[in-house]
PDB file of N, CA and C in Angstrom:
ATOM      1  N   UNK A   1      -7.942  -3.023   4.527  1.00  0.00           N
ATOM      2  CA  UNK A   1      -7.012  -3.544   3.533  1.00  0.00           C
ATOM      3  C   UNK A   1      -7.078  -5.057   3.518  1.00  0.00           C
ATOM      4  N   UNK A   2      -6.941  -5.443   2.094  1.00  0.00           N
ATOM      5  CA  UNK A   2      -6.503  -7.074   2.266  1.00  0.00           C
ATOM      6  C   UNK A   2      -5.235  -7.974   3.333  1.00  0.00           C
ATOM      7  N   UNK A   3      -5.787  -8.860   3.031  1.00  0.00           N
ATOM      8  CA  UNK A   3      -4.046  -9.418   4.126  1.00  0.00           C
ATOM      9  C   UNK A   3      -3.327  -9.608   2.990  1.00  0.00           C
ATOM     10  N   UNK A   4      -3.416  -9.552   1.546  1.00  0.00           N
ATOM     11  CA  UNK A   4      -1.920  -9.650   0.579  1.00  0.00           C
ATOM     12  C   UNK A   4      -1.575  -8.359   0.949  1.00  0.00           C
ATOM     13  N   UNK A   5      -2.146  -7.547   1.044  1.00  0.00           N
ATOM     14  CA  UNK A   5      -1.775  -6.344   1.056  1.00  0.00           C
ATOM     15  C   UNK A   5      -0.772  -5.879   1.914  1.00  0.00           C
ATOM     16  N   UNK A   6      -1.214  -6.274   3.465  1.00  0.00           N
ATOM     17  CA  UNK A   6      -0.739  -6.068   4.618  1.00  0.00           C
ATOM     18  C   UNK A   6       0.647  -6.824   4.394  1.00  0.00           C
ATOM     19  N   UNK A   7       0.552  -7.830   4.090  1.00  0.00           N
ATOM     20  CA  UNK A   7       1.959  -8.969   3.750  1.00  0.00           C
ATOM     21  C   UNK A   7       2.947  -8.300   2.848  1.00  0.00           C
ATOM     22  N   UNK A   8       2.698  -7.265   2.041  1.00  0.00           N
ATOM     23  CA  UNK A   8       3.114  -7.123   1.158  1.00  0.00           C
ATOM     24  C   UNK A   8       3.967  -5.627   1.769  1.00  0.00           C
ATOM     25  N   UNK A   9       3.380  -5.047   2.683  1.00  0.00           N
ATOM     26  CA  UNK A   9       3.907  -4.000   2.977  1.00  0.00           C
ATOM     27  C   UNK A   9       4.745  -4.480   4.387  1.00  0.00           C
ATOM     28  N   UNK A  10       4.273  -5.162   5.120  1.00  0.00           N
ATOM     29  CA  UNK A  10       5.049  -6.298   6.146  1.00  0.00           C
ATOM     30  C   UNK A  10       6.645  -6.290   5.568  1.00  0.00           C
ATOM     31  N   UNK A  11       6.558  -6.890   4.205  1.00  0.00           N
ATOM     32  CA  UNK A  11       7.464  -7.499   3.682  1.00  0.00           C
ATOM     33  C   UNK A  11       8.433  -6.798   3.156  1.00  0.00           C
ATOM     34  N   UNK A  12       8.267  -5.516   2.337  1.00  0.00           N
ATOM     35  CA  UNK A  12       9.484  -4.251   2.629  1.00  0.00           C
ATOM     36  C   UNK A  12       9.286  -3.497   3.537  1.00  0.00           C
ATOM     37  N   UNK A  13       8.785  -3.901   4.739  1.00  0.00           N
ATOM     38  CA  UNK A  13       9.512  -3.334   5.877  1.00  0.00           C
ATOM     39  C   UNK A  13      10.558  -4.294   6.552  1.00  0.00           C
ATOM     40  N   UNK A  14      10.198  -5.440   6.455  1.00  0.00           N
ATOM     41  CA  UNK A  14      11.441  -6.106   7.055  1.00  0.00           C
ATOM     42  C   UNK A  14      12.243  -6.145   5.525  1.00  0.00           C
ATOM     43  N   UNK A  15      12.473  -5.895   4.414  1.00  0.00           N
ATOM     44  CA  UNK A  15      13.333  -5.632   3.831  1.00  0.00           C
ATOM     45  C   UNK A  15      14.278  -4.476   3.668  1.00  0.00           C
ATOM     46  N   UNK A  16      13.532  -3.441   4.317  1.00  0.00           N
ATOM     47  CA  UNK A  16      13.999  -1.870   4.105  1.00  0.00           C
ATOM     48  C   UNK A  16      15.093  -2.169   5.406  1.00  0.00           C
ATOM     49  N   UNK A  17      14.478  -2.889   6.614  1.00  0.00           N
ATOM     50  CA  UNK A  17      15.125  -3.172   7.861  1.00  0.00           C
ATOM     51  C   UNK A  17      16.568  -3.819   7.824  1.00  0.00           C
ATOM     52  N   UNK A  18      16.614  -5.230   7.237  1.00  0.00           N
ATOM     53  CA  UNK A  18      17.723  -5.987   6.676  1.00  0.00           C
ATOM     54  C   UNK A  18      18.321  -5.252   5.913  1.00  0.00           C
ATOM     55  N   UNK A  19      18.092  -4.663   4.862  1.00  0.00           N
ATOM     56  CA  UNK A  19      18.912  -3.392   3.505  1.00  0.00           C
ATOM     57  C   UNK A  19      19.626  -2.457   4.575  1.00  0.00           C
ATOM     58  N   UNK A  20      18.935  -1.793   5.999  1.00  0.00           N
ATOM     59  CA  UNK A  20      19.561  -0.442   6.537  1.00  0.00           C
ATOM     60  C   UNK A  20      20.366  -1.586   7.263  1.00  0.00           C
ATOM     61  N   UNK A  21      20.368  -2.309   8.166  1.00  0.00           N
ATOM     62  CA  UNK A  21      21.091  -3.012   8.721  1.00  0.00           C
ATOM     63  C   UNK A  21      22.524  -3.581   8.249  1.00  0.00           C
ATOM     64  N   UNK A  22      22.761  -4.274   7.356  1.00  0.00           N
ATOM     65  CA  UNK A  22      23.372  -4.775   6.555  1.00  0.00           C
ATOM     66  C   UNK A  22      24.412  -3.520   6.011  1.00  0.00           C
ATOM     67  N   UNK A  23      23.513  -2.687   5.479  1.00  0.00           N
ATOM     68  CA  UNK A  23      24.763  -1.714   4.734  1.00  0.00           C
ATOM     69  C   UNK A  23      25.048  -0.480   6.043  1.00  0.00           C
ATOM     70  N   UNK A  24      24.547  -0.544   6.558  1.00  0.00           N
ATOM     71  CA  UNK A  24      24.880   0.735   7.903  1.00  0.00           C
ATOM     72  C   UNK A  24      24.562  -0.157   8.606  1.00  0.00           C
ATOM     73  N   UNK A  25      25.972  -0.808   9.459  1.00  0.00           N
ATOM     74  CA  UNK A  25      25.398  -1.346  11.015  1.00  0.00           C
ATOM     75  C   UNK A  25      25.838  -0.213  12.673  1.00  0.00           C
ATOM     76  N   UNK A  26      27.168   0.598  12.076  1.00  0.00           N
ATOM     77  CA  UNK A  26      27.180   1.752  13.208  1.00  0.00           C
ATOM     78  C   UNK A  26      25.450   2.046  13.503  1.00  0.00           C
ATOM     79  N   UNK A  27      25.042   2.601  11.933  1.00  0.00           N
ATOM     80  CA  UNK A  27      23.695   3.800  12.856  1.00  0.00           C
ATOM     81  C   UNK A  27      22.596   2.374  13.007  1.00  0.00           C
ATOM     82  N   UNK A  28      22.168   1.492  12.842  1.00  0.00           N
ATOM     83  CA  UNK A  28      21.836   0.279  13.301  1.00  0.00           C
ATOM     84  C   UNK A  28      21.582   0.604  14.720  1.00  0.00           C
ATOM     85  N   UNK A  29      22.831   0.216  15.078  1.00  0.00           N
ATOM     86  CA  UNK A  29      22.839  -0.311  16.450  1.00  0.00           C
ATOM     87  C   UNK A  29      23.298   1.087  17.424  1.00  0.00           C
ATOM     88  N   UNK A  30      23.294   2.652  16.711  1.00  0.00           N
ATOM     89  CA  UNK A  30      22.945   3.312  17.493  1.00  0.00           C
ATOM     90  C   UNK A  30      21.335   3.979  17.359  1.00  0.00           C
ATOM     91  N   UNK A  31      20.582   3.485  16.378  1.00  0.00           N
ATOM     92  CA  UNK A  31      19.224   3.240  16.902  1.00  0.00           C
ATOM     93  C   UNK A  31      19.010   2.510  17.586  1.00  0.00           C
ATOM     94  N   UNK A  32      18.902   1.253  18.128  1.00  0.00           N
ATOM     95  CA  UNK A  32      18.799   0.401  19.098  1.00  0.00           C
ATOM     96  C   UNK A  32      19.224   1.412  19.810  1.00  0.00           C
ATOM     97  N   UNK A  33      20.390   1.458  20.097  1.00  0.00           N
ATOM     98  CA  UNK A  33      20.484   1.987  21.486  1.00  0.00           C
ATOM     99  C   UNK A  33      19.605   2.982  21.964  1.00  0.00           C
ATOM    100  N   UNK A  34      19.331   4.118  21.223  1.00  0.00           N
ATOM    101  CA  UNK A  34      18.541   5.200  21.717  1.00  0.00           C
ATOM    102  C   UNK A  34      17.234   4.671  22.083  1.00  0.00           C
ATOM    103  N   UNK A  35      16.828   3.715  21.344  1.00  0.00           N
ATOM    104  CA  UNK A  35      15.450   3.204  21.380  1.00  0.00           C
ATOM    105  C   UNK A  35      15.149   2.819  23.020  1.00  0.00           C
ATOM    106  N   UNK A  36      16.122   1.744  22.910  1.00  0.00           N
ATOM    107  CA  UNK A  36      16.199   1.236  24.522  1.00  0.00           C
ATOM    108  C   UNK A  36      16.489   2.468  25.351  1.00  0.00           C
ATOM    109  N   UNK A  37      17.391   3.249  24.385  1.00  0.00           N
ATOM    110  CA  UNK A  37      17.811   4.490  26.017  1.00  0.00           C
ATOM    111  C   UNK A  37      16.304   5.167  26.178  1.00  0.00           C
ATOM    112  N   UNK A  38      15.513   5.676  25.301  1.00  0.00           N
ATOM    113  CA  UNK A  38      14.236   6.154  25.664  1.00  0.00           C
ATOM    114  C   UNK A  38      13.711   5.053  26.934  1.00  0.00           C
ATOM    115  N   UNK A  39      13.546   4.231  26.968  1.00  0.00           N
ATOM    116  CA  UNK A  39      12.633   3.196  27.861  1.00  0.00           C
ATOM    117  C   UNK A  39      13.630   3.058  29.129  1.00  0.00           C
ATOM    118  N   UNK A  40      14.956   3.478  28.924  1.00  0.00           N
ATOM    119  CA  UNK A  40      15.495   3.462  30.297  1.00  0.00           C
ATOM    120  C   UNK A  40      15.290   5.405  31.235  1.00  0.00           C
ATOM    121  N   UNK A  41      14.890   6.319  30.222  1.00  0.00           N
ATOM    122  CA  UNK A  41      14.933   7.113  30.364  1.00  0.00           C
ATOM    123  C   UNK A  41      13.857   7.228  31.533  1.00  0.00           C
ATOM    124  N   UNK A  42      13.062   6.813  30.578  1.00  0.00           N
ATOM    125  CA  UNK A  42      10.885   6.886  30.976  1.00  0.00           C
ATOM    126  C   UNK A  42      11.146   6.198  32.538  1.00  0.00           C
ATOM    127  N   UNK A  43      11.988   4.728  32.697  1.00  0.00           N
ATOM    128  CA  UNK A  43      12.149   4.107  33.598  1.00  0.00           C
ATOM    129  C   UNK A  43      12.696   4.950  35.041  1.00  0.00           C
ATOM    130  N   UNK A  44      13.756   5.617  34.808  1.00  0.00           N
ATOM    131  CA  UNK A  44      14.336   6.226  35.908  1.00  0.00           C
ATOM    132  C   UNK A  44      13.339   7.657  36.050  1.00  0.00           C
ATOM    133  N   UNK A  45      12.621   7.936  35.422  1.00  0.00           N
ATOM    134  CA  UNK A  45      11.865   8.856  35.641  1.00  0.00           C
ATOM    135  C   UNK A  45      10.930   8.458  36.311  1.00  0.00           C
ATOM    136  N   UNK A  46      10.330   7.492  36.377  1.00  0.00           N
ATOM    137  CA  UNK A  46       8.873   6.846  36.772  1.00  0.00           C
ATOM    138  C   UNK A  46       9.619   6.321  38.625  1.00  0.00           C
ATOM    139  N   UNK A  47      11.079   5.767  38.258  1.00  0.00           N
ATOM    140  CA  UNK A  47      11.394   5.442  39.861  1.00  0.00           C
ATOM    141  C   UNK A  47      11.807   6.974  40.480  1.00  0.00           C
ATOM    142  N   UNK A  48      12.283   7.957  39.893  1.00  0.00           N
ATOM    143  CA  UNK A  48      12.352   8.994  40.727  1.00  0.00           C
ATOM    144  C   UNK A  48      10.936   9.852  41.786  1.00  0.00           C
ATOM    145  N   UNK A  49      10.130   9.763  40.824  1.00  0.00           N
ATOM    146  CA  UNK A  49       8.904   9.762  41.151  1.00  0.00           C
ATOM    147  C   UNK A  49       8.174   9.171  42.773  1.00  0.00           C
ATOM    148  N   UNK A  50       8.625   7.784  42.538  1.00  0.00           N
ATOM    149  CA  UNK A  50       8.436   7.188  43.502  1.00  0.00           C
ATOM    150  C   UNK A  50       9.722   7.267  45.064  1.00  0.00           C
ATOM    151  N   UNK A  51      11.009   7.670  44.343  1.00  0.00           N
ATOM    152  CA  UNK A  51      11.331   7.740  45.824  1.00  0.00           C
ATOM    153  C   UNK A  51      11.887   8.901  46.350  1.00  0.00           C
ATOM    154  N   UNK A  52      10.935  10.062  45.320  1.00  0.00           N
ATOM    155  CA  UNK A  52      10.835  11.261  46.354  1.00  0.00           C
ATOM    156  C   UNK A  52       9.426  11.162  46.780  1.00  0.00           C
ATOM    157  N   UNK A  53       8.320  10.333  46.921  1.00  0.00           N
ATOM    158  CA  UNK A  53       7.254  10.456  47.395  1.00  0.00           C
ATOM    159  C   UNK A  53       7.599   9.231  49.022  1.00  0.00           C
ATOM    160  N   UNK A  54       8.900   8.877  49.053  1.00  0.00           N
ATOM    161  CA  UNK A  54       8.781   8.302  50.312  1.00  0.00           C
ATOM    162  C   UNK A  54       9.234   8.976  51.630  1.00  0.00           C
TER     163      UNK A  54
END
């Protein structure tokens, strides 16, 4: 693809982003949260791992 192209689709995605944000900030910021809760999830999984192997 071109880079107008790429820019162009770049560009309503951070618009679609600001639009959901703005008019829904509850489910906003309970995406964030889940997002991060996945990576805390993966996290305590990866240390359990490790301290039943001690």
């Amino acid at each position: 693809m071109s880079k107008w192209i790429k820019r162009i689709i770049a560009l309503f995605v951070v618009a679609f982003v600001l639009f959901f944000v703005f008019t829904r900030p509850e489910q906003s910021a309970l995406a964030v949260r889940t997002f991060f809760g996945a990576f805390e999830s993966i996290y305590r999984f990866f240390e359990s791992l490790v301290t039943q192997g001690k």
